[in-house]
N, C-alpha and C. Protein backbone atom coordinates (compact mmCIF):
# COMPACT_ATOMS: atom_id res chain seq x y z
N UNK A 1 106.45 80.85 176.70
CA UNK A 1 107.65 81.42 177.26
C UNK A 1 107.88 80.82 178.65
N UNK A 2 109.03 80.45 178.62
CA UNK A 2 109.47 79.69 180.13
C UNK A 2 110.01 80.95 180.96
N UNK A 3 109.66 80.84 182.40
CA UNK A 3 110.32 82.01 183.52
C UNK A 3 111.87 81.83 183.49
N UNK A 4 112.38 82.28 183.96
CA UNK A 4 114.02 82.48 184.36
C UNK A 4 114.56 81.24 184.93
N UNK A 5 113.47 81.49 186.32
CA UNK A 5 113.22 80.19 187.56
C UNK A 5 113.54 78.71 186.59
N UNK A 6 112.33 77.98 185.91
CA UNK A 6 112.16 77.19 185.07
C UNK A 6 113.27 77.12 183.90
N UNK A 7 113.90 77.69 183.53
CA UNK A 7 115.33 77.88 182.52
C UNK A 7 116.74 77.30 183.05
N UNK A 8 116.47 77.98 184.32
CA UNK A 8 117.52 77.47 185.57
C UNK A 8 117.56 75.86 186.00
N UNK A 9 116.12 75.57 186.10
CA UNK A 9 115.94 74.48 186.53
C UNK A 9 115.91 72.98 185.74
N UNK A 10 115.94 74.07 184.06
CA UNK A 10 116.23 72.77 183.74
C UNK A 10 117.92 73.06 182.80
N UNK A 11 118.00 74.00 182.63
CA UNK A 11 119.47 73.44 182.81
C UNK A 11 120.77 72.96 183.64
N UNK A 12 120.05 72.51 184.67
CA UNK A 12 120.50 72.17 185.76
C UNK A 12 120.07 70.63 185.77
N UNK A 13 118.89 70.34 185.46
CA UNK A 13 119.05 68.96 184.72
C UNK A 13 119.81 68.23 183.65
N UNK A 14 119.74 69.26 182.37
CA UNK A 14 120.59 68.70 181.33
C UNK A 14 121.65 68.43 182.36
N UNK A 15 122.67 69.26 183.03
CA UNK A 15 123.95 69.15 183.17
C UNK A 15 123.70 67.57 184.28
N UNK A 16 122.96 67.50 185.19
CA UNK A 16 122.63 66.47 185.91
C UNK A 16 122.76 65.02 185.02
N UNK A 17 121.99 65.25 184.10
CA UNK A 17 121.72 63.90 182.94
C UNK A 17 122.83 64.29 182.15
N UNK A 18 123.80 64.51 182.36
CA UNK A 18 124.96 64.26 181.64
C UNK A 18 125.09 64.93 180.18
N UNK A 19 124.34 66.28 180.17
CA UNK A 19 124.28 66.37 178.72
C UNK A 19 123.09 65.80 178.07
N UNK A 20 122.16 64.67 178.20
CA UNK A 20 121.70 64.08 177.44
C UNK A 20 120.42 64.77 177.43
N UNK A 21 119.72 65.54 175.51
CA UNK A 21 118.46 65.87 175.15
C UNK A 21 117.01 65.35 175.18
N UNK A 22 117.36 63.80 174.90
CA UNK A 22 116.64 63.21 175.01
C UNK A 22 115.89 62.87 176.55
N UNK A 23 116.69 62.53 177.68
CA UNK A 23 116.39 62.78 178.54
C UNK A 23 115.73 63.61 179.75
N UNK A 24 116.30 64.96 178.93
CA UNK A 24 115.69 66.22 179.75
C UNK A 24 114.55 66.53 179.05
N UNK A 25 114.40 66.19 177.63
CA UNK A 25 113.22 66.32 177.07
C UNK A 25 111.48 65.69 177.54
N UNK A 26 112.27 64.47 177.80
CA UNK A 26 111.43 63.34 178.59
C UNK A 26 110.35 63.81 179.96
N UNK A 27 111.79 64.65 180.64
CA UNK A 27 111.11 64.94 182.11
C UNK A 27 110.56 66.30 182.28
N UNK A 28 111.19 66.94 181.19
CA UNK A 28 110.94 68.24 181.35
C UNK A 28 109.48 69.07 180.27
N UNK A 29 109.14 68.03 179.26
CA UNK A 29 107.99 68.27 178.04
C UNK A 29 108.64 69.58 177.34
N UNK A 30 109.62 69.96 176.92
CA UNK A 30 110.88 70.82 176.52
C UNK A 30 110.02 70.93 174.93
N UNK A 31 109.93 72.40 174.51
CA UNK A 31 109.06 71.99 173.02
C UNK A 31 110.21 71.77 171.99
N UNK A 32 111.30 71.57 172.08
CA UNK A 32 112.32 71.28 170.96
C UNK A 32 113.14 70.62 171.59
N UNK A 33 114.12 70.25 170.94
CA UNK A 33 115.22 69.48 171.33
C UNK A 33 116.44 70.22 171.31
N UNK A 34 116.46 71.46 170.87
CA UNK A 34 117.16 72.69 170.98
C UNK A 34 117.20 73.56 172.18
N UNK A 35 116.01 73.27 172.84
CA UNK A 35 115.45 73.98 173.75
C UNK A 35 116.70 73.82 175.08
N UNK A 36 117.20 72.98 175.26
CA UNK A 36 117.77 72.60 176.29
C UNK A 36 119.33 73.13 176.19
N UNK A 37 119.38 72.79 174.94
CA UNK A 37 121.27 73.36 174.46
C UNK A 37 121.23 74.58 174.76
N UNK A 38 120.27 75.39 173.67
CA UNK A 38 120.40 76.83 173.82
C UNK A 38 120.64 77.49 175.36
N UNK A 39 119.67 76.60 175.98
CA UNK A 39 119.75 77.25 177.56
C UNK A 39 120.82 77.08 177.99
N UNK A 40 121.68 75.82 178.05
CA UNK A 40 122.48 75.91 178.44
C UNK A 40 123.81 77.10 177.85
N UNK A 41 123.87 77.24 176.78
CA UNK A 41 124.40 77.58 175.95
C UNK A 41 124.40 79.39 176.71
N UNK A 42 123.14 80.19 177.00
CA UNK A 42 122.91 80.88 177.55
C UNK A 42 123.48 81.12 179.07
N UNK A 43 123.27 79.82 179.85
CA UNK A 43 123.99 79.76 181.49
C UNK A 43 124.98 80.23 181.12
């Protein structure tokens, strides 16, 4: 389970990297590739 803090922080990357999964996956060790949409999806 990721904190709030950490949720924030990386959807604040996706949007940084333009959207891109692959990328935030890269920097972030994200356990899905869903992981990042949903959050945002959530913001």
């Amino acid at each position: 389970m990721y904190s709030h803090a950490s949720i924030i922080r990386a959807v604040e990357l996706y949007i940084k990297l333009d959207k891109r999964v692959e990328a935030t996956i890269r920097q972030l060790g994200c356990p899905t590739k869903n992981a990042p949409r949903n959050w945002y999806r959530e913001y």
